[in-house]
Protein backbone atom coordinates (compact mmCIF):
# COMPACT_ATOMS: atom_id res chain seq x y z
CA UNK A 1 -0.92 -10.04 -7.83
CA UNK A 2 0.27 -12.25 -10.58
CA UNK A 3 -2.02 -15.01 -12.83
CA UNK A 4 -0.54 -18.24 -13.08
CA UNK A 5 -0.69 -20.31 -16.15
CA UNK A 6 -0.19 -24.00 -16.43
CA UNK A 7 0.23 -25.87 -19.72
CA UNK A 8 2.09 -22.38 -20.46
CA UNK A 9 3.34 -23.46 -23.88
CA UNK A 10 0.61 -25.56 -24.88
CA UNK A 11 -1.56 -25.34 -27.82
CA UNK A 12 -4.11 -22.99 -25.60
CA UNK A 13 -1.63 -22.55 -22.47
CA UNK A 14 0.77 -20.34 -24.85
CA UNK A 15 -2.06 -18.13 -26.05
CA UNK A 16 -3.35 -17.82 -22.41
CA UNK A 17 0.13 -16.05 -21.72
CA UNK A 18 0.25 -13.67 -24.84
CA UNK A 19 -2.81 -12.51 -23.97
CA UNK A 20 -2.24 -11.55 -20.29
CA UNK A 21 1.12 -10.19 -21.28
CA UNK A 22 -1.11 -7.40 -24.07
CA UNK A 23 -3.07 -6.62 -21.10
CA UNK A 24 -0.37 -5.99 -19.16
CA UNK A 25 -0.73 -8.78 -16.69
CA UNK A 26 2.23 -10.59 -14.34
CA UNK A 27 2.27 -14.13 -15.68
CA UNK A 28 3.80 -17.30 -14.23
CA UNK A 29 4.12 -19.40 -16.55
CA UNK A 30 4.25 -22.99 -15.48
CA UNK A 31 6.39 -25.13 -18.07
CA UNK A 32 8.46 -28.43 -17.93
CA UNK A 33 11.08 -27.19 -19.79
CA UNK A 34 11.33 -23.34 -19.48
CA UNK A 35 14.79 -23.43 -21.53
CA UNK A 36 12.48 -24.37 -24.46
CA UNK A 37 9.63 -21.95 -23.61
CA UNK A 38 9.32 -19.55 -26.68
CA UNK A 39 6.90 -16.75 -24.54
CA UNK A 40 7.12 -13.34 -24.93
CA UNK A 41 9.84 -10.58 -22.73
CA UNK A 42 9.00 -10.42 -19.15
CA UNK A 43 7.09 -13.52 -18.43
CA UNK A 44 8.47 -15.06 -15.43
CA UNK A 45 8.64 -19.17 -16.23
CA UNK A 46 9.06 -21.81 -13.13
CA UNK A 47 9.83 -25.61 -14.22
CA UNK A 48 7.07 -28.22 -13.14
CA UNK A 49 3.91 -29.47 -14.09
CA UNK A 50 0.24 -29.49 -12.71
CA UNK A 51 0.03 -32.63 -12.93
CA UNK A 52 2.32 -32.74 -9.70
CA UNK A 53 0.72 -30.49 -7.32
CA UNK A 54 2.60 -31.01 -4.19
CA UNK A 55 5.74 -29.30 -5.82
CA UNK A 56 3.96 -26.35 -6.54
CA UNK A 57 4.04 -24.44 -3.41
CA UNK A 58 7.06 -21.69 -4.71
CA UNK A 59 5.10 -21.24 -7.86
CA UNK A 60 1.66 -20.97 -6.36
CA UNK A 61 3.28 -18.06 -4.08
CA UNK A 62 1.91 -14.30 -4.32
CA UNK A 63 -0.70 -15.99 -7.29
CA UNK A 64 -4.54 -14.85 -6.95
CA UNK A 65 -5.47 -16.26 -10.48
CA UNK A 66 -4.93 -19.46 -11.81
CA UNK A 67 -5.35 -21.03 -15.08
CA UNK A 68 -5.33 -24.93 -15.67
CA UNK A 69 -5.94 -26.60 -18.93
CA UNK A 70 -7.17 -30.24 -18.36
CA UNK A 71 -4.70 -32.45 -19.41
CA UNK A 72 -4.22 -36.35 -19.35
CA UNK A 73 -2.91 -37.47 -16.14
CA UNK A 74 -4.99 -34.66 -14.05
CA UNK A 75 -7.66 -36.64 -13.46
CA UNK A 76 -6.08 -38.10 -10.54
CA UNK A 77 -4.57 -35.21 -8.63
CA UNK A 78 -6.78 -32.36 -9.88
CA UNK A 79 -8.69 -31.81 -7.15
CA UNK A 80 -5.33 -31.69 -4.86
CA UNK A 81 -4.40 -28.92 -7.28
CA UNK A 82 -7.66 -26.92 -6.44
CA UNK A 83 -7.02 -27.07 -3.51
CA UNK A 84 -3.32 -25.87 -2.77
CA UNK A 85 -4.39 -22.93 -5.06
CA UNK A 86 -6.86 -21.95 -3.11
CA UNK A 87 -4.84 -22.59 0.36
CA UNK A 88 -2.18 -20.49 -1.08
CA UNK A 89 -4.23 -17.44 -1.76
CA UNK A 90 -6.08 -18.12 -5.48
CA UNK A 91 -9.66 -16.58 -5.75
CA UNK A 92 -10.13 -16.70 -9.42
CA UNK A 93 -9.82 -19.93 -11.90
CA UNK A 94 -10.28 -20.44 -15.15
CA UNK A 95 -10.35 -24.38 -16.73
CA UNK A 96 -10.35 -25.53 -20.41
CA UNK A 97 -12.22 -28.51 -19.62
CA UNK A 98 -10.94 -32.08 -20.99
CA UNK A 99 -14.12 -33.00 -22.70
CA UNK A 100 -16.82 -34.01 -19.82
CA UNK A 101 -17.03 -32.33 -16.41
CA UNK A 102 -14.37 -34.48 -14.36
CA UNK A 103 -12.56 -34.02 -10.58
CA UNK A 104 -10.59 -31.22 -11.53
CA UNK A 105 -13.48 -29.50 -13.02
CA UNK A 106 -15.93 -30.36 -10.23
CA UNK A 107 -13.26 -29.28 -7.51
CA UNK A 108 -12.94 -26.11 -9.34
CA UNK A 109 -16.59 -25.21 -8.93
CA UNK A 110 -16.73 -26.60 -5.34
CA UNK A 111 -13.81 -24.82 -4.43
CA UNK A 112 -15.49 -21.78 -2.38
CA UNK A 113 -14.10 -19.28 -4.83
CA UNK A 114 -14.83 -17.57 -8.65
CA UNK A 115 -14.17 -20.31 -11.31
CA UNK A 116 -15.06 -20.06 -15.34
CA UNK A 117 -15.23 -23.01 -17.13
CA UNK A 118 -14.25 -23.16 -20.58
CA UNK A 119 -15.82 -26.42 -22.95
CA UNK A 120 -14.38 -25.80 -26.34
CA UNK A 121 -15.91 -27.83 -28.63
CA UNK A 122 -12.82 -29.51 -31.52
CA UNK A 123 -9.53 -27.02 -31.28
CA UNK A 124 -8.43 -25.92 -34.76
CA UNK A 125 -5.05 -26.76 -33.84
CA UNK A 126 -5.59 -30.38 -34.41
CA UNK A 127 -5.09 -29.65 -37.97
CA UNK A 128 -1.07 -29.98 -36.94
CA UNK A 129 -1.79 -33.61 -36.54
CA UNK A 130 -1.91 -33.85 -40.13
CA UNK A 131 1.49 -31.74 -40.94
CA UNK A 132 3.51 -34.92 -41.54
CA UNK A 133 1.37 -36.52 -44.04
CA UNK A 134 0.71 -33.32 -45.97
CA UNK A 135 4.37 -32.18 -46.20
CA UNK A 136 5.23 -35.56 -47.07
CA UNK A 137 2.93 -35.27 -50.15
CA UNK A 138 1.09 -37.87 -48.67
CA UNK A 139 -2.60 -38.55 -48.08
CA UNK A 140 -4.82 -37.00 -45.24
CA UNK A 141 -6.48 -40.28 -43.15
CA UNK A 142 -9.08 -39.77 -40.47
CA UNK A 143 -11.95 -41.76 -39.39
CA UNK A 144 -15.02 -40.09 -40.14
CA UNK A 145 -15.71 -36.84 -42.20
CA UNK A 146 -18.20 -35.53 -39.62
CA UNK A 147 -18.71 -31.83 -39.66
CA UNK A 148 -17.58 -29.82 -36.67
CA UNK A 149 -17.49 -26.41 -35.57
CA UNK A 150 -13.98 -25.82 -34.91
CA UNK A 151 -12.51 -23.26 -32.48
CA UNK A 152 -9.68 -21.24 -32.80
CA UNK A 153 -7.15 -21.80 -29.69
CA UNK A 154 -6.60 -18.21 -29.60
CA UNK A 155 -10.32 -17.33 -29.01
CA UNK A 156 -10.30 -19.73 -25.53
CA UNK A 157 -7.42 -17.89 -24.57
CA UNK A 158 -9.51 -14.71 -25.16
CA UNK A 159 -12.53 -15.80 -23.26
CA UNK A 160 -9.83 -17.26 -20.71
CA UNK A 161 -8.31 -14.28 -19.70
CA UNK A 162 -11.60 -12.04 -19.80
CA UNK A 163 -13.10 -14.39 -17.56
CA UNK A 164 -9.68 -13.94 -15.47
CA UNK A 165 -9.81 -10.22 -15.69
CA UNK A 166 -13.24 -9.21 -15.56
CA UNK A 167 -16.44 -9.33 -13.26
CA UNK A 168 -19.65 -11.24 -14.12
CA UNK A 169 -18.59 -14.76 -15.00
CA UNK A 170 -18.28 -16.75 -12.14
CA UNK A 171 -20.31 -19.50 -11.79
CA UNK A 172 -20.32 -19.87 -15.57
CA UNK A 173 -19.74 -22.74 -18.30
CA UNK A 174 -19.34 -21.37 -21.41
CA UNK A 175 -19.33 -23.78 -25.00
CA UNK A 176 -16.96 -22.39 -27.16
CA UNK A 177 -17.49 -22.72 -31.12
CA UNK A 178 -16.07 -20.57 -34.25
CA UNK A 179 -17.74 -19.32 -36.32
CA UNK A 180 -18.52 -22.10 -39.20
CA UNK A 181 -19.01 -25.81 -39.59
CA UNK A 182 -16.42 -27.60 -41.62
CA UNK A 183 -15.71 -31.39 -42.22
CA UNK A 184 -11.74 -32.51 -42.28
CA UNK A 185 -12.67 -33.28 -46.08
CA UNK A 186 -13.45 -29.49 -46.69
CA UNK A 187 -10.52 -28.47 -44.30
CA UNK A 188 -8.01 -30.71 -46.25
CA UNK A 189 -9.23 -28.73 -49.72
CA UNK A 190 -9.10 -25.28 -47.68
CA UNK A 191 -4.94 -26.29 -46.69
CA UNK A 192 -4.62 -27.11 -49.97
CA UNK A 193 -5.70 -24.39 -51.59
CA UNK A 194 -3.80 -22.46 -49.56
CA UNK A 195 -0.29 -24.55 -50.11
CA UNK A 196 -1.17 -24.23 -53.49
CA UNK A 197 -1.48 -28.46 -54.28
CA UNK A 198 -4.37 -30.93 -53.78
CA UNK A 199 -4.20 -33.34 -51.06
CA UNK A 200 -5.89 -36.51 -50.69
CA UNK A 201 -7.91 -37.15 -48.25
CA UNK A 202 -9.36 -40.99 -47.16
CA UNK A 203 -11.42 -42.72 -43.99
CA UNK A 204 -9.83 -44.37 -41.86
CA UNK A 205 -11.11 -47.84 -40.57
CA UNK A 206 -12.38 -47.01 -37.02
CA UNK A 207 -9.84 -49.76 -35.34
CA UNK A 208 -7.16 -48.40 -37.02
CA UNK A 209 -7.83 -44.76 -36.15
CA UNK A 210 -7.57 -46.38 -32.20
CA UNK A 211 -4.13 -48.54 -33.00
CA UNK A 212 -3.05 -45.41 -34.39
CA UNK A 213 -3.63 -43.23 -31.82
CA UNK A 214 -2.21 -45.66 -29.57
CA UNK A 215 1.21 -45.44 -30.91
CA UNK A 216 1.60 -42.32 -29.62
CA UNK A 217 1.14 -42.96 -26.01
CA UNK A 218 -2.34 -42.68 -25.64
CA UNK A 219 -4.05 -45.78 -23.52
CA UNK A 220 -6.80 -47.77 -25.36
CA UNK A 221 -9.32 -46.36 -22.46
CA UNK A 222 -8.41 -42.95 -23.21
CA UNK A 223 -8.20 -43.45 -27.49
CA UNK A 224 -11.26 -45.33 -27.70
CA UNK A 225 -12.93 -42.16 -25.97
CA UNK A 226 -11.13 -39.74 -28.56
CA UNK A 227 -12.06 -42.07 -31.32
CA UNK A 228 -15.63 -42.75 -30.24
CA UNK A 229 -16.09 -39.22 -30.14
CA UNK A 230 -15.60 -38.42 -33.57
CA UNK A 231 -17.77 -41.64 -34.57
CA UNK A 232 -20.74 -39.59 -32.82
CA UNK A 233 -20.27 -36.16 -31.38
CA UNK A 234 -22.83 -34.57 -29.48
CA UNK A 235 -24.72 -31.66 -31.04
CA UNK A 236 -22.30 -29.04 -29.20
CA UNK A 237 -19.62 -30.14 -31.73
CA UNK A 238 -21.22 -28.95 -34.70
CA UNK A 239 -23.56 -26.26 -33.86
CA UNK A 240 -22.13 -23.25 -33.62
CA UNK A 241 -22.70 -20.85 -31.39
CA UNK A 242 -21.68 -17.04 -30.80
CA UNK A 243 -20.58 -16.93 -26.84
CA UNK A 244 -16.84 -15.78 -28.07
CA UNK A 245 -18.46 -13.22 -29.37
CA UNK A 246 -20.53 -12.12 -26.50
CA UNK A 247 -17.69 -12.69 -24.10
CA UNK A 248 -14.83 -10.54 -25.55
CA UNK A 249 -16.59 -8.12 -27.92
CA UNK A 250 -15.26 -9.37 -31.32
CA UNK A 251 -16.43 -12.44 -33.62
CA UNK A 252 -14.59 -15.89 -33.49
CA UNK A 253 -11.59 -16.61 -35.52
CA UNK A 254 -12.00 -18.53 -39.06
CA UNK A 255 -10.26 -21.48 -39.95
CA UNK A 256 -9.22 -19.87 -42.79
CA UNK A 257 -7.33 -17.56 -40.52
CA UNK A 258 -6.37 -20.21 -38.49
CA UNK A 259 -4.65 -21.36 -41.67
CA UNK A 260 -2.84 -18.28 -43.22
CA UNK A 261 -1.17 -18.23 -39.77
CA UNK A 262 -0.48 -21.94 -39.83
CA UNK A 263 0.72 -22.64 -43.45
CA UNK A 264 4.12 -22.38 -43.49
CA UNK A 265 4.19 -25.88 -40.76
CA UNK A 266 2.67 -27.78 -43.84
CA UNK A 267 4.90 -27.11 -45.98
CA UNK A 268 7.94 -29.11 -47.10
């Protein structure tokens, strides 16, 4: 019986696989370029995406378990996903939800069998947006210094694979916080303390934050969401809340973890 893992070497995808591999899991792991894939010894990797179901049949072979990570371009051909997994023998699903509760989620819970849904509220890995700038020596820009209660990637993972592993959450939706509300202001000072330099930090005209975002592929539709967001999160984004916790046994990560193990990728 083996778990299959899209987005394997993704931001969450990659921790998704770590963690079935300590529990002794077999993973698929479904990458694009599996010459590239840095996962650990014994994970078997097949080329594709998920965003192109219909060429999935060899990988979605002998798998009962199946883990998707919303992506852009899934809207579309989600639910046709959903439901070659579940023709081809899956009966447990997992989903890191892109944001709202769209086709690939809502096949997932129509599908007939166990599905978790994760809704993470702002992934700490973000942070990477702002390597470039900061080993550059240059200034930090984002829109609006709203507070938010970041989650560690590795924590979804965790609640991920319990879900995947475990009894007694099907059915479920579970919003996914760490463990402390932080504005990018107060994470800019926390990297820099840690690099050892101060870095600037500025707002960034709304408009701008949308051009920018644009430039690197992203439609206006889809930035103007992203952007929008930030102007006005819901309440879930900065309230924290202790289901990581409750789920796997152990508190959420820290940012300031989350940066010890990220410091070295600011640094020139």
């Amino acid at each position: 019986m083996t778990v299959l893992v899209t987005g394997a070497t993704g931001n969450t995808g990659r921790h998704v696989v770590a963690e079935l591999v300590r529990h002794g899991e077999p993973v698929r792991a479904l990458t694009r370029n599996p010459a590239e894939a840095r996962l650990p010894a014994g994970v078997e990797l097949v080329a594709g995406t998920h965003t192109a179901p219909e060429t999935l049949t060899e990988a979605l072979e002998g798998v009962t378990k199946l883990h998707i990570t919303v992506t852009s371009g899934l809207a579309d051909v989600g639910a046709d996903l959903v439901k070659r997994a579940v023709d081809a023998g899956v009966r447990r699903m997992t989903v890191v939800w892109g944001g709202y509760v769209g086709p690939t989620e809502q096949a997932m819970a129509e599908s007939g069998v166990e599905w978790t849904r994760l809704e993470p509220q702002e992934f700490m890995s973000n942070t990477l947006t702002w390597a470039d700038a900061i080993r550059d020596g240059g200034v930090v820009r984002e829109p609006y210094d709203l507070p938010s209660a970041l989650v560690h990637e590795a924590d979804i993972a965790a609640v991920a694979v319990t879900a995947l592993l475990e009894d007694g959450h099907s059915g479920k939706a579970y919003n996914l916080t760490g463990p402390e509300v932080l504005t990018p202001r107060e994470r800019v000072a926390m990297l820099g303390a840690a690099l050892g330099r101060d870095i600037e930090f500025a707002e960034l005209p709304h408009e701008q934050a949308i051009e920018r975002l644009m430039s690197t592929g992203v439609s206006r539709e889809d930035a103007e969401y992203v952007i929008g967001w930030y102007a006005s999160p819901p309440v879930e984004a900065h309230t924290v809340v202790d289901t990581i916790e409750k789920v796997t046994g152990r508190p959420a990560r820290t940012f300031a973890q989350w940066v010890a193990e990220h410091a070295d990728r600011f640094r020139s």
